[in-house]
N, C-alpha and C. Protein backbone atom coordinates (compact mmCIF):
# COMPACT_ATOMS: atom_id res chain seq x y z
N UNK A 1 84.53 101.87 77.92
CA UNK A 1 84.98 101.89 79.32
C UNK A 1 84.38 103.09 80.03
N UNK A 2 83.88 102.85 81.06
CA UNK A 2 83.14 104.06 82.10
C UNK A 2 84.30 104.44 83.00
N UNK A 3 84.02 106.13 82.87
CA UNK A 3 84.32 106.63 83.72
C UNK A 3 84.60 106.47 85.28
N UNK A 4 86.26 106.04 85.55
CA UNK A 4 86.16 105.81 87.36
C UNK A 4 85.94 106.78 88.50
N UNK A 5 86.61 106.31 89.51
CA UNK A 5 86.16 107.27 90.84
C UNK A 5 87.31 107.39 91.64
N UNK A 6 87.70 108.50 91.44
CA UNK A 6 88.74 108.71 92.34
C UNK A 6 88.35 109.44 93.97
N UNK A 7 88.74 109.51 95.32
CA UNK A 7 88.49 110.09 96.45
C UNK A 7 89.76 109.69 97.19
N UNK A 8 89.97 110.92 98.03
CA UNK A 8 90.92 110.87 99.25
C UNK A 8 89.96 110.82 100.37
N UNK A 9 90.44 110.01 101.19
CA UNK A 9 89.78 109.60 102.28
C UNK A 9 90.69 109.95 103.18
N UNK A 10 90.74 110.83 104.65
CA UNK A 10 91.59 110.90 105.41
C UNK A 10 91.03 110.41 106.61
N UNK A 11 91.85 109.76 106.99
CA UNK A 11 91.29 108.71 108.33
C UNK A 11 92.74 108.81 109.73
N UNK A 12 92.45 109.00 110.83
CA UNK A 12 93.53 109.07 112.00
C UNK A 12 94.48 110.18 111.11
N UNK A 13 95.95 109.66 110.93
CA UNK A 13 96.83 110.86 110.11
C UNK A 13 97.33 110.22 109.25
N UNK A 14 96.23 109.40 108.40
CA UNK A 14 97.17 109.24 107.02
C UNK A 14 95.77 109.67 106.04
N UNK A 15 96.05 109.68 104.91
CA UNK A 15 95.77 110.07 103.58
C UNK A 15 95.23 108.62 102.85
N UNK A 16 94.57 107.95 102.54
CA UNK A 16 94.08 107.13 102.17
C UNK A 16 93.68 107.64 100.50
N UNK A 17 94.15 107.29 99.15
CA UNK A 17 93.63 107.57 97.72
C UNK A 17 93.00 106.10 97.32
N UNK A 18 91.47 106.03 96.46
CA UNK A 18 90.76 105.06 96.66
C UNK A 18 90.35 105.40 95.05
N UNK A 19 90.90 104.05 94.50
CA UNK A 19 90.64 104.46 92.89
C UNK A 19 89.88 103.05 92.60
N UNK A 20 88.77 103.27 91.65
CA UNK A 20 88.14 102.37 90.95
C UNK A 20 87.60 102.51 89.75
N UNK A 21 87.81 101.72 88.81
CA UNK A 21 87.99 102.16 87.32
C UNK A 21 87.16 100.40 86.50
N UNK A 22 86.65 100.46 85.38
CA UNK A 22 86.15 99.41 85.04
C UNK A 22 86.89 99.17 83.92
N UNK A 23 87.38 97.74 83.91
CA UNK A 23 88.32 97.66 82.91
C UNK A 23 88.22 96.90 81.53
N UNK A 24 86.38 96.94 81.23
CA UNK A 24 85.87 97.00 79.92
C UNK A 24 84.95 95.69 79.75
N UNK A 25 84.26 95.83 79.39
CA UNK A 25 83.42 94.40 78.73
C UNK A 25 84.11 93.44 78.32
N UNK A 26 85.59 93.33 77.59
CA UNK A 26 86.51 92.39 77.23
C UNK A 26 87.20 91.74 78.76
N UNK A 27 87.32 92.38 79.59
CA UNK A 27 87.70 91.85 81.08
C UNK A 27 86.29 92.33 82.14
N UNK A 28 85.61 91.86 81.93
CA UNK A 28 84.83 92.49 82.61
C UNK A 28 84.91 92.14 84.47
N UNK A 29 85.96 93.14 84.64
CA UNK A 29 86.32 93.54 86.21
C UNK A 29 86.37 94.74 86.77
N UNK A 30 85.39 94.86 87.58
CA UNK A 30 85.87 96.23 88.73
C UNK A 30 87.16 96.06 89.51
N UNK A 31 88.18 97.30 89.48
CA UNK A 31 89.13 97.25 90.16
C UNK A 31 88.77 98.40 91.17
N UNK A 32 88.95 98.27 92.62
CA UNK A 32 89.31 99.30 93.25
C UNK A 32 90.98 99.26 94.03
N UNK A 33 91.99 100.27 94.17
CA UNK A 33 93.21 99.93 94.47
C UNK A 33 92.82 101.61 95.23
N UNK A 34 93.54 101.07 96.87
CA UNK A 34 93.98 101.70 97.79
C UNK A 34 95.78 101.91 97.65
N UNK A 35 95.45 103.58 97.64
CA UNK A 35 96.72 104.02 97.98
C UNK A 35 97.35 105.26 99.59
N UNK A 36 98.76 104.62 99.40
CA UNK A 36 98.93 105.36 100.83
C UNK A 36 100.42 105.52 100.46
N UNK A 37 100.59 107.41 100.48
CA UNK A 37 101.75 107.51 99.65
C UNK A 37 102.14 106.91 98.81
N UNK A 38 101.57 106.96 97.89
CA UNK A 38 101.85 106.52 96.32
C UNK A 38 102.16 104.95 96.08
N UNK A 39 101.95 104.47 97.08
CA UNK A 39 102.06 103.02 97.07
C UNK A 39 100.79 102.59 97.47
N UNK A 40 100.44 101.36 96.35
CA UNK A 40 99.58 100.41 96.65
C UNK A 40 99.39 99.75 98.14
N UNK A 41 98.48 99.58 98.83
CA UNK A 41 97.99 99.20 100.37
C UNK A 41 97.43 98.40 100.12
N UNK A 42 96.38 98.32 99.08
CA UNK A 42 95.70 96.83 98.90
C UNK A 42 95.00 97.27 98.07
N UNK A 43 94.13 96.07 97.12
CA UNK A 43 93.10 95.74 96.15
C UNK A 43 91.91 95.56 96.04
N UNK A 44 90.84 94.98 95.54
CA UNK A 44 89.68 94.76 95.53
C UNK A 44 89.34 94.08 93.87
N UNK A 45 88.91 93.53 93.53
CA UNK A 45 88.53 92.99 92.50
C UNK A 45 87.17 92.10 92.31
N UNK A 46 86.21 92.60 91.23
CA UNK A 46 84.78 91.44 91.45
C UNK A 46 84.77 92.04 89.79
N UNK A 47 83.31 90.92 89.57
CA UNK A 47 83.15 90.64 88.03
C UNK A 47 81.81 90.84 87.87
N UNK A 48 81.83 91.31 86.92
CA UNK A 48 80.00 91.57 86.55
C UNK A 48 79.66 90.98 85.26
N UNK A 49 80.19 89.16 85.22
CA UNK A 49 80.21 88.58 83.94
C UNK A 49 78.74 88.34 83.90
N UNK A 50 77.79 88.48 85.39
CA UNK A 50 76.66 87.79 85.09
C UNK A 50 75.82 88.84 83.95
N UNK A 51 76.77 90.09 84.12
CA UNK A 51 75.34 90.89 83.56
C UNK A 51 75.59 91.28 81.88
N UNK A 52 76.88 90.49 81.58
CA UNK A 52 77.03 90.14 80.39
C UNK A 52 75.84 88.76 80.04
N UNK A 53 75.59 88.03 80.79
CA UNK A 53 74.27 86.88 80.58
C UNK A 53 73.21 87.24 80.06
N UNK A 54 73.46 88.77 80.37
CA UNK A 54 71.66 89.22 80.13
C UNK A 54 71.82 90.12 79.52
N UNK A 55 72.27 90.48 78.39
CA UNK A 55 72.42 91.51 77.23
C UNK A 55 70.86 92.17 77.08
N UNK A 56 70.75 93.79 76.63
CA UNK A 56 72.21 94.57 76.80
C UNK A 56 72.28 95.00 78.10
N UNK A 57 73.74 94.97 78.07
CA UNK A 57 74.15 95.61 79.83
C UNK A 57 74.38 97.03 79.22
N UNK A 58 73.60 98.03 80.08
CA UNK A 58 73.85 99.15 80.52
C UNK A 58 75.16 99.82 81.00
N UNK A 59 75.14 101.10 81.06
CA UNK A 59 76.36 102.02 81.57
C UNK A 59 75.90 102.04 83.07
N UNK A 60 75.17 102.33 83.10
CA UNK A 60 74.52 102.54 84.59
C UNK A 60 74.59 101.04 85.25
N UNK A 61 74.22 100.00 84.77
CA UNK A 61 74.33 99.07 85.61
C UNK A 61 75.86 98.78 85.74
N UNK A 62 76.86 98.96 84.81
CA UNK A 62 78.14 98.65 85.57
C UNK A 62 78.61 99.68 87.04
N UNK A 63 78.24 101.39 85.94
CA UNK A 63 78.39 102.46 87.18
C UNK A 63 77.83 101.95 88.61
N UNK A 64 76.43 101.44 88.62
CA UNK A 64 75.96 101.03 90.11
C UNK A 64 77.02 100.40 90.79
N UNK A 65 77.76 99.21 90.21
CA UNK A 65 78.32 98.45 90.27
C UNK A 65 79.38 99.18 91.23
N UNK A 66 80.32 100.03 90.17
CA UNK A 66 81.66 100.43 90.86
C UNK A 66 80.88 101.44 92.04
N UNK A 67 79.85 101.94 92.11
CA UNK A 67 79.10 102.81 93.03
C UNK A 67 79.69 102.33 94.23
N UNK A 68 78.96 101.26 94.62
CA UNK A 68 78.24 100.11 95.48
C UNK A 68 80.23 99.57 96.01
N UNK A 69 80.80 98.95 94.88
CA UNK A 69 82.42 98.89 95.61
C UNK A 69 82.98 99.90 96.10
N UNK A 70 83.35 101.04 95.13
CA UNK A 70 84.04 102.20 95.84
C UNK A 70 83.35 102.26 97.44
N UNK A 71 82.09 103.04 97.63
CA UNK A 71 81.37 103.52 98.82
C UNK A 71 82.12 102.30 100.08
N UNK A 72 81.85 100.99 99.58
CA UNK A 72 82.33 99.98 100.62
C UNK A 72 84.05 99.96 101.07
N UNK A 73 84.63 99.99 100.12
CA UNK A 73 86.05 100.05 100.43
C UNK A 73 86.29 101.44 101.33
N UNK A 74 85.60 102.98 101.15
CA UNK A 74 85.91 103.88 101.67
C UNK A 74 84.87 103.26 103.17
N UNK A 75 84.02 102.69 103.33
CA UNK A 75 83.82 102.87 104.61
C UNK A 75 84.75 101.40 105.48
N UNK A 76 85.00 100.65 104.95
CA UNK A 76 86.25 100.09 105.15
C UNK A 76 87.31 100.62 106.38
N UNK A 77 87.66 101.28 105.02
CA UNK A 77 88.76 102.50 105.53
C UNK A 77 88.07 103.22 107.41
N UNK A 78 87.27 104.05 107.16
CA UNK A 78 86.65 104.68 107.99
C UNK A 78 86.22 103.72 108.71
N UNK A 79 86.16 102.33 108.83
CA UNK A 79 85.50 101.66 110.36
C UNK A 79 87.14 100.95 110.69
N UNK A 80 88.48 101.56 110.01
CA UNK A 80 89.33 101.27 110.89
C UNK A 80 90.28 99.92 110.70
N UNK A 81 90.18 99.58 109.32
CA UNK A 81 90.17 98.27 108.57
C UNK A 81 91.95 98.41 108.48
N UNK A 82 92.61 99.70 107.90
CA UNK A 82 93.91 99.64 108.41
C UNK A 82 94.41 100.51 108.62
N UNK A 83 94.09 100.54 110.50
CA UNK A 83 94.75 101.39 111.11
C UNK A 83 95.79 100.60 111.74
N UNK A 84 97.01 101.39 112.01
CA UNK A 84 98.27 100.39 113.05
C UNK A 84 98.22 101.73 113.84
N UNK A 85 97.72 101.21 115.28
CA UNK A 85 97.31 102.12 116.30
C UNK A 85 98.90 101.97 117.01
N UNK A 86 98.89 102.83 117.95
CA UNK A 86 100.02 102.78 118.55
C UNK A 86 99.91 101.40 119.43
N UNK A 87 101.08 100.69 119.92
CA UNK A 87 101.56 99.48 120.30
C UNK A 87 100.30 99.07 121.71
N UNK A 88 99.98 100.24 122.73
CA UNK A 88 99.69 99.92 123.99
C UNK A 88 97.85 99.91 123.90
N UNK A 89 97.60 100.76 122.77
CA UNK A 89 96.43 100.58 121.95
C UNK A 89 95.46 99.75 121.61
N UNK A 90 96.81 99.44 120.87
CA UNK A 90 96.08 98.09 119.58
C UNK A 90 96.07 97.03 121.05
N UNK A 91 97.35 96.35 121.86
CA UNK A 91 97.41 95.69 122.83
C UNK A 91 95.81 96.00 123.23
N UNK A 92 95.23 97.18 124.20
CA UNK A 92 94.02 97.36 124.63
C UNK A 92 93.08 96.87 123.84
N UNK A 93 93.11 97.57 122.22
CA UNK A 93 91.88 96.68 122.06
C UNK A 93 91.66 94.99 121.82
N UNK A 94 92.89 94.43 121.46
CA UNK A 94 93.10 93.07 120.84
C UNK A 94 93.10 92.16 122.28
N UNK A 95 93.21 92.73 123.66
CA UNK A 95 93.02 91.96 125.16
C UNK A 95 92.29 92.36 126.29
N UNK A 96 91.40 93.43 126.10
CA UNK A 96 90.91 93.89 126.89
C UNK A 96 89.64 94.01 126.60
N UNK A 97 88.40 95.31 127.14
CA UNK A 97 87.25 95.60 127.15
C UNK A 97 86.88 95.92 125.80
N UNK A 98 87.58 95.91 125.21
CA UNK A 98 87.52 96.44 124.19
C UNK A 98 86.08 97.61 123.53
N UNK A 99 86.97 98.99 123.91
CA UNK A 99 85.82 99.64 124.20
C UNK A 99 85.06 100.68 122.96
N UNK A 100 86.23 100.21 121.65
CA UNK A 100 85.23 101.04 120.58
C UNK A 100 84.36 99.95 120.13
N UNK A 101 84.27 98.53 120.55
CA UNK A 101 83.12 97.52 119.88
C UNK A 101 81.91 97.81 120.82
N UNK A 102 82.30 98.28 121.89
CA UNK A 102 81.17 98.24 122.69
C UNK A 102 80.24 99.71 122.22
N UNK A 103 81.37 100.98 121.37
CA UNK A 103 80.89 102.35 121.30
C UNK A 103 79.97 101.87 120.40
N UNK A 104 80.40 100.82 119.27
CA UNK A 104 79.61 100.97 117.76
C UNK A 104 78.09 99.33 118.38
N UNK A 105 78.47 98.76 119.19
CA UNK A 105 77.03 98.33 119.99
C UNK A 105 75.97 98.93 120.33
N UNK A 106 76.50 99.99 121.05
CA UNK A 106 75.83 101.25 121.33
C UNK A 106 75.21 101.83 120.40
N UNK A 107 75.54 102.16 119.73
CA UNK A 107 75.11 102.76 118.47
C UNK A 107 74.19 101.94 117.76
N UNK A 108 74.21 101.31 117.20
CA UNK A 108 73.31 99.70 116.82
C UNK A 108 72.18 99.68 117.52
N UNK A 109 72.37 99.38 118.72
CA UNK A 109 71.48 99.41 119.47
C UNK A 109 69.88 100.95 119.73
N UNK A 110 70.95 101.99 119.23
CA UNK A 110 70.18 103.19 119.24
C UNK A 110 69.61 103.30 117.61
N UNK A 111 70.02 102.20 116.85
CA UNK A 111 69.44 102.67 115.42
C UNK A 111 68.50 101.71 115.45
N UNK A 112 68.69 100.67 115.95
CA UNK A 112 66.88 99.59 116.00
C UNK A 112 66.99 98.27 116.66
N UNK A 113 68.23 97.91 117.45
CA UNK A 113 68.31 96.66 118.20
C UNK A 113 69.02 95.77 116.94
N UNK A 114 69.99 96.23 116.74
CA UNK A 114 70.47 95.28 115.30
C UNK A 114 71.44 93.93 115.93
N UNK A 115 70.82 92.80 115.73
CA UNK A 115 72.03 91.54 116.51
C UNK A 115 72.74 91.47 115.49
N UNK A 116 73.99 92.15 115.76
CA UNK A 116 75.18 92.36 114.81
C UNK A 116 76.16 91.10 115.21
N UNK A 117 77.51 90.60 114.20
CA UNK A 117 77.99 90.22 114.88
C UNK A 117 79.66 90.30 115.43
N UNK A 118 79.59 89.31 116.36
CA UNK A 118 80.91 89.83 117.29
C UNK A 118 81.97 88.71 117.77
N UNK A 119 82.93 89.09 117.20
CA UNK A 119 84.46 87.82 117.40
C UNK A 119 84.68 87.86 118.69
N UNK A 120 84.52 86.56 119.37
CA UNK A 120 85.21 86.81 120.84
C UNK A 120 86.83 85.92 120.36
N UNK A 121 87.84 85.99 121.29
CA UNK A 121 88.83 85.45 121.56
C UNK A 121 88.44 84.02 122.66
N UNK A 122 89.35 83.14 122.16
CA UNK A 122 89.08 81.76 123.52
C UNK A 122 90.52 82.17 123.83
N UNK A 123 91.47 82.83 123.12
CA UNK A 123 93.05 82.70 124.03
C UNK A 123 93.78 83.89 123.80
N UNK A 124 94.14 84.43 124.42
CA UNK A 124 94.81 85.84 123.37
C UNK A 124 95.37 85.68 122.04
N UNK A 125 95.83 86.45 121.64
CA UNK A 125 96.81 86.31 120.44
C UNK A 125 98.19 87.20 120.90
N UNK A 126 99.02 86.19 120.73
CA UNK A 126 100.23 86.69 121.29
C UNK A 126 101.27 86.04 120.13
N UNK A 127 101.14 87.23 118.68
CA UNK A 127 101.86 86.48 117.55
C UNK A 127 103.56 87.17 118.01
N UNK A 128 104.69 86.45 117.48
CA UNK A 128 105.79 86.72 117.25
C UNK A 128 106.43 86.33 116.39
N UNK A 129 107.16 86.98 115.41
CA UNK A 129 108.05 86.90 114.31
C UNK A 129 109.05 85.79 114.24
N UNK A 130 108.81 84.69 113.44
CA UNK A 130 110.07 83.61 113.72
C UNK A 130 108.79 82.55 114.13
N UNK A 131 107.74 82.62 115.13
CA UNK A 131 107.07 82.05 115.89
C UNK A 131 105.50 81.48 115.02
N UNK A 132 105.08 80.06 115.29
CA UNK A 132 103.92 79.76 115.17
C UNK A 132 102.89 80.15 116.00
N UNK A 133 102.00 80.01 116.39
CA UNK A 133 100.80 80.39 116.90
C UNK A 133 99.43 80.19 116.71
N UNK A 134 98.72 79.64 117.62
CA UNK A 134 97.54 79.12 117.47
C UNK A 134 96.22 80.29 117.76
N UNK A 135 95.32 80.03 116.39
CA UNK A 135 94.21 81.56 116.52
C UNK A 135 93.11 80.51 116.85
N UNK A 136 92.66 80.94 118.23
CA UNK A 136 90.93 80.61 118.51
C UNK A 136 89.72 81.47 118.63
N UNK A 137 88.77 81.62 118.21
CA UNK A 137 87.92 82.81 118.18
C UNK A 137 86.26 82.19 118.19
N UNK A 138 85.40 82.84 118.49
CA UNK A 138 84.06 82.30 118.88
C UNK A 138 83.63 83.34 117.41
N UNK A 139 82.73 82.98 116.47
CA UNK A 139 81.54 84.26 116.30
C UNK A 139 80.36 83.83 116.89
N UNK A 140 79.37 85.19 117.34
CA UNK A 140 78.46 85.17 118.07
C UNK A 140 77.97 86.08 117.56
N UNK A 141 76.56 86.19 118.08
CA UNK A 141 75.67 87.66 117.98
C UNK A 141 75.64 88.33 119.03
N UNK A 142 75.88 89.36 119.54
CA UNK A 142 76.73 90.40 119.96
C UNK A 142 75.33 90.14 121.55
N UNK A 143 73.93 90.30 120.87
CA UNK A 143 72.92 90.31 122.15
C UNK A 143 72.28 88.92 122.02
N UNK A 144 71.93 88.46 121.47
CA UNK A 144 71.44 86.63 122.01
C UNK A 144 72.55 86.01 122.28
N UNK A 145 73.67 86.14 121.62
CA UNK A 145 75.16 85.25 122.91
C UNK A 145 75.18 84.13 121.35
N UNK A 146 74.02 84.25 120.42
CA UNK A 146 74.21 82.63 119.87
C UNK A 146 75.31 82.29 118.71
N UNK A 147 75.80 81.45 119.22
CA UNK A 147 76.78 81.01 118.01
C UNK A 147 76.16 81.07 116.11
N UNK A 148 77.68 81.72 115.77
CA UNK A 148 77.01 81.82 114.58
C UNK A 148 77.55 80.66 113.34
N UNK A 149 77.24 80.03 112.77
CA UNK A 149 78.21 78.78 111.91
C UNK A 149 78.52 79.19 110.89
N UNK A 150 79.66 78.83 110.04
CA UNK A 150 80.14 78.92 109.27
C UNK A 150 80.15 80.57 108.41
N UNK A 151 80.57 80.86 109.42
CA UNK A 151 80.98 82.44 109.12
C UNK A 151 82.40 82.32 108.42
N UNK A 152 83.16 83.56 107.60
CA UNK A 152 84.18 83.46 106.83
C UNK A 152 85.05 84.05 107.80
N UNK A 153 86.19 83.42 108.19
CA UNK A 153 87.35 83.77 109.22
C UNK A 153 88.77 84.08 108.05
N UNK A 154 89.41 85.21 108.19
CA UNK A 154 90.55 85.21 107.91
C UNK A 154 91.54 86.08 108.65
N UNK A 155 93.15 85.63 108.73
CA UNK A 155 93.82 85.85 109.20
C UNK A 155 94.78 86.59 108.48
N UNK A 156 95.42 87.71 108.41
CA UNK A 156 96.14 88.63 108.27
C UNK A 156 97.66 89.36 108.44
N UNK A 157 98.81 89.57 107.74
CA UNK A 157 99.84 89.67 108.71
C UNK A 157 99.49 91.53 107.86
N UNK A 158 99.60 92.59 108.70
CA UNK A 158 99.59 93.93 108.26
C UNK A 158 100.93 94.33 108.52
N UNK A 159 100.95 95.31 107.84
CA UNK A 159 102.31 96.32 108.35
C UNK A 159 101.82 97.73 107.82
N UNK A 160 103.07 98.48 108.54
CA UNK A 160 103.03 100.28 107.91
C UNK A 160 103.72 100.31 106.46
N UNK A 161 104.27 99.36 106.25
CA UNK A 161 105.38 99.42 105.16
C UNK A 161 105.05 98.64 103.97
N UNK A 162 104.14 97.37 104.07
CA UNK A 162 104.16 96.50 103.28
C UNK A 162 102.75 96.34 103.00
N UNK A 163 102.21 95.75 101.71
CA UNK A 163 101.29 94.93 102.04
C UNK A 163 100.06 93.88 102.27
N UNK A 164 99.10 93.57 102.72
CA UNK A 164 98.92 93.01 103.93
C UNK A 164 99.13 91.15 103.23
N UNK A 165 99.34 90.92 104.06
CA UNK A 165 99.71 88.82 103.34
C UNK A 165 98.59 88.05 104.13
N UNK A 166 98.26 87.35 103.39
CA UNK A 166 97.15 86.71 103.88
C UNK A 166 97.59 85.31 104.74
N UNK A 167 97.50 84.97 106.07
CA UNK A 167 98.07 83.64 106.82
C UNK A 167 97.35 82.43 106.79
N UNK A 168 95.92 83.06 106.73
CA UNK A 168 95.21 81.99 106.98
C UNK A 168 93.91 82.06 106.73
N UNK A 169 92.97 80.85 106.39
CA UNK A 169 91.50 81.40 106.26
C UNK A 169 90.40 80.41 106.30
N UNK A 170 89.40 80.15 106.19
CA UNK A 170 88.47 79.05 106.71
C UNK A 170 87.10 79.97 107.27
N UNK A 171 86.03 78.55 108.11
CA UNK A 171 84.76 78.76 108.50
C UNK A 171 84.44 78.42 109.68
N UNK A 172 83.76 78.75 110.28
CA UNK A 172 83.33 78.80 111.83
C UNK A 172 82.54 77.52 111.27
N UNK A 173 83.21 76.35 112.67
CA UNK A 173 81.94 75.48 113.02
C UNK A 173 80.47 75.77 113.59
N UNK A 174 80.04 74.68 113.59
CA UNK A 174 78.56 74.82 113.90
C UNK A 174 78.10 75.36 115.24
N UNK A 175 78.99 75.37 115.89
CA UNK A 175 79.66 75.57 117.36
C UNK A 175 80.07 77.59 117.41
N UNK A 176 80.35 78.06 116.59
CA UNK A 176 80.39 78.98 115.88
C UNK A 176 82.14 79.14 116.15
N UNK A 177 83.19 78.25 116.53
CA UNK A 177 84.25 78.27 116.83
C UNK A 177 85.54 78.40 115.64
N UNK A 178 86.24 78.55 115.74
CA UNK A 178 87.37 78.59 114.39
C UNK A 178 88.30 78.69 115.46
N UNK A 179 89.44 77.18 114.92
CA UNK A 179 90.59 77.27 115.23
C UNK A 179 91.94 77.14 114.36
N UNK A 180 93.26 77.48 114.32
CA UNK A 180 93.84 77.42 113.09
C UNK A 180 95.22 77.71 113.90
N UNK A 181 96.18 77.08 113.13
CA UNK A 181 97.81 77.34 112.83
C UNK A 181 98.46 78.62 112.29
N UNK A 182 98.71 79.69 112.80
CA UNK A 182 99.58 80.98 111.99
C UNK A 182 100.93 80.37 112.25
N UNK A 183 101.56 80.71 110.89
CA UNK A 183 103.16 80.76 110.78
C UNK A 183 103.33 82.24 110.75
N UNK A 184 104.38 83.22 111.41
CA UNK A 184 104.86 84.04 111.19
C UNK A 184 106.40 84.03 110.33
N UNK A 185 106.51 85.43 109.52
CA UNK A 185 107.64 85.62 109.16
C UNK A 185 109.40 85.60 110.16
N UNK A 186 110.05 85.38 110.00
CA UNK A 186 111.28 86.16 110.67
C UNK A 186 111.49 87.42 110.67
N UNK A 187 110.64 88.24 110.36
CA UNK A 187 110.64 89.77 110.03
C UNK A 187 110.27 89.86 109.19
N UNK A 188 109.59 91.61 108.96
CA UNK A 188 108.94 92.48 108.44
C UNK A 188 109.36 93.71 108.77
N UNK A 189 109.68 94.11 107.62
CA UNK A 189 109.78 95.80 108.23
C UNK A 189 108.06 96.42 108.52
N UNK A 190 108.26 98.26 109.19
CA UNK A 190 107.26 98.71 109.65
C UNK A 190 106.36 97.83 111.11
N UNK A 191 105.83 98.59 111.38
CA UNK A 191 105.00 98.18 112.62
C UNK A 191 104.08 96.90 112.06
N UNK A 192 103.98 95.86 112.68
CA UNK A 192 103.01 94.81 111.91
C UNK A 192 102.32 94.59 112.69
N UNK A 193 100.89 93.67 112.50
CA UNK A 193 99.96 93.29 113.41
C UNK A 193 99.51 92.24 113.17
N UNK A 194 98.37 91.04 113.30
CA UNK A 194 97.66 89.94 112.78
C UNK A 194 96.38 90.67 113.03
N UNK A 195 95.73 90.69 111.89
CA UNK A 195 94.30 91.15 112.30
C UNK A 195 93.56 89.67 111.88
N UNK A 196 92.17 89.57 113.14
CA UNK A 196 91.65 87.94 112.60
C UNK A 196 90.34 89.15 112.28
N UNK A 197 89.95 88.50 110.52
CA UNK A 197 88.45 89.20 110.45
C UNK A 197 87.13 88.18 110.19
N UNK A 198 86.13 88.63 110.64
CA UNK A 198 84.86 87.42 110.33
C UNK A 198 84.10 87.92 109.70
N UNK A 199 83.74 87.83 108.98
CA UNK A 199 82.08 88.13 107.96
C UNK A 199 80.96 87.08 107.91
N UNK A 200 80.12 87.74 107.75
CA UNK A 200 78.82 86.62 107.55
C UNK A 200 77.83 87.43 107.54
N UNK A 201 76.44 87.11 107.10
CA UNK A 201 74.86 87.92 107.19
C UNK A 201 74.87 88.71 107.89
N UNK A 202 74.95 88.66 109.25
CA UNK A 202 75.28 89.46 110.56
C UNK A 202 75.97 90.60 110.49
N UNK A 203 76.72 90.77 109.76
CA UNK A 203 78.15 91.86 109.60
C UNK A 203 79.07 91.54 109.91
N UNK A 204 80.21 92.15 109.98
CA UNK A 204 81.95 92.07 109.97
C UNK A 204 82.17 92.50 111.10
N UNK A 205 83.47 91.82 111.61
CA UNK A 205 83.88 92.28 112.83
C UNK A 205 85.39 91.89 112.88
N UNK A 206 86.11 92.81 113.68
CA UNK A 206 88.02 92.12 113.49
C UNK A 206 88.49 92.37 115.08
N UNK A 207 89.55 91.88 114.99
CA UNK A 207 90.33 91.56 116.08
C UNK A 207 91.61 92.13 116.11
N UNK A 208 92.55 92.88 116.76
CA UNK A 208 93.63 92.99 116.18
C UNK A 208 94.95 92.83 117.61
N UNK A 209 96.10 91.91 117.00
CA UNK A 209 97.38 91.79 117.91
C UNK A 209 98.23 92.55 117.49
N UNK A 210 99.71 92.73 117.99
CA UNK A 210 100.58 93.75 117.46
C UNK A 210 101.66 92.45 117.78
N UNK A 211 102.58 92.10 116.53
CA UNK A 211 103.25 91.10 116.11
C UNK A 211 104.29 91.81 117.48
N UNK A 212 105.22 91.41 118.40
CA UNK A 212 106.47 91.59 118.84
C UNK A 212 107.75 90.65 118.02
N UNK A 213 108.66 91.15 118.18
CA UNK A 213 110.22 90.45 118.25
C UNK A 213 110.72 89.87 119.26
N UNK A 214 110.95 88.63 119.25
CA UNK A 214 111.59 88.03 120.17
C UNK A 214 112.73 88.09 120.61
């Protein structure tokens, strides 16, 4: 078993601990587990059975391995993956101009014209506890406008307290559209949110609502 990686990551005002450890050629799985105050925040898990296919596997090629996860989960963290911003905030960015997608466009744009990509909304998201709710979202490329297909959409319930439960998940039509059914809980403790996230070739991009009580 190789040696893991431990780091504190401090992001806004919490403390983020980011552990990844390999849990042997007999399971051959990378674990990375996020902590926040001593409680688990979330997971990560992948397999490197292929490189059992091709004997002998190296120390170094698993190390690359957990390299390559750890580094990603901490920048994760750092592009804001779970923050619960204050209420009028998160509201701003999840319905409005939304103006740190436009900061990190900017930026993109100054490192080489990168057509990154970018979740629009077709309706707000206006989730509530007790309440169903319908998620519509476009992916696109941020500067040709063009729809992107079958990108990976998932839906999210977060909290400060708990976490995160997965609601929902699927692929952008050809159209580059995704539409879907959220059920919410009757409650949750801590501040909660729905974050919708998209991935694909292009890059990642999220969305975020702040659940109310009815």
């Amino acid at each position: 078993m190789i040696t893991g990686y431990n780091t504190d990551v401090r992001h806004g005002n919490r403390v983020y601990h980011v552990q990844t450890e390999d849990k042997g050629l007999s399971n051959p799985r990378i674990e990375t587990l996020i902590y926040v105050g001593g409680e688990i925040l979330d997971s990560y898990r992948s397999s490197y059975e292929d490189l059992l296919a091709a004997p002998p596997i190296t120390d170094g090629a698993i190390q690359g391995r957990m390299d390559e996860q750890h580094r990603a989960v901490i920048r994760e963290i750092k592009n804001g993956k779970y923050d619960l911003t204050p209420p009028d905030l998160l509201e701003k960015q999840a319905f409005n101009d939304r103006p740190l997608d436009q900061a990190i466009l900017e930026f993109l744009q100054l490192e080489g014209d990168v057509d990154t990509l970018e979740l629009v909304l077709d309706q707000p998201l206006k989730p509530a506890f007790g309440e169903s709710f319908q998620v519509r979202v476009r992916a696109r490329l941020c500067q040709s406008q063009s729809p992107v297909a079958d990108a990976e959409v998932s839906v999210k319930l977060v909290s400060s307290l708990k976490k995160a439960t997965s609601l929902l998940s699927g692929r952008t039509g050809s159209d580059g559209h995704f539409t879907g059914e959220v059920q919410l809980p009757p409650s949750q403790p801590g501040q909660c949110a729905v974050v919708v996230s998209c991935t694909c070739e292009q890059g990642f991009d999220e969305l975020k609502a702040l659940v109310v009580a009815l």
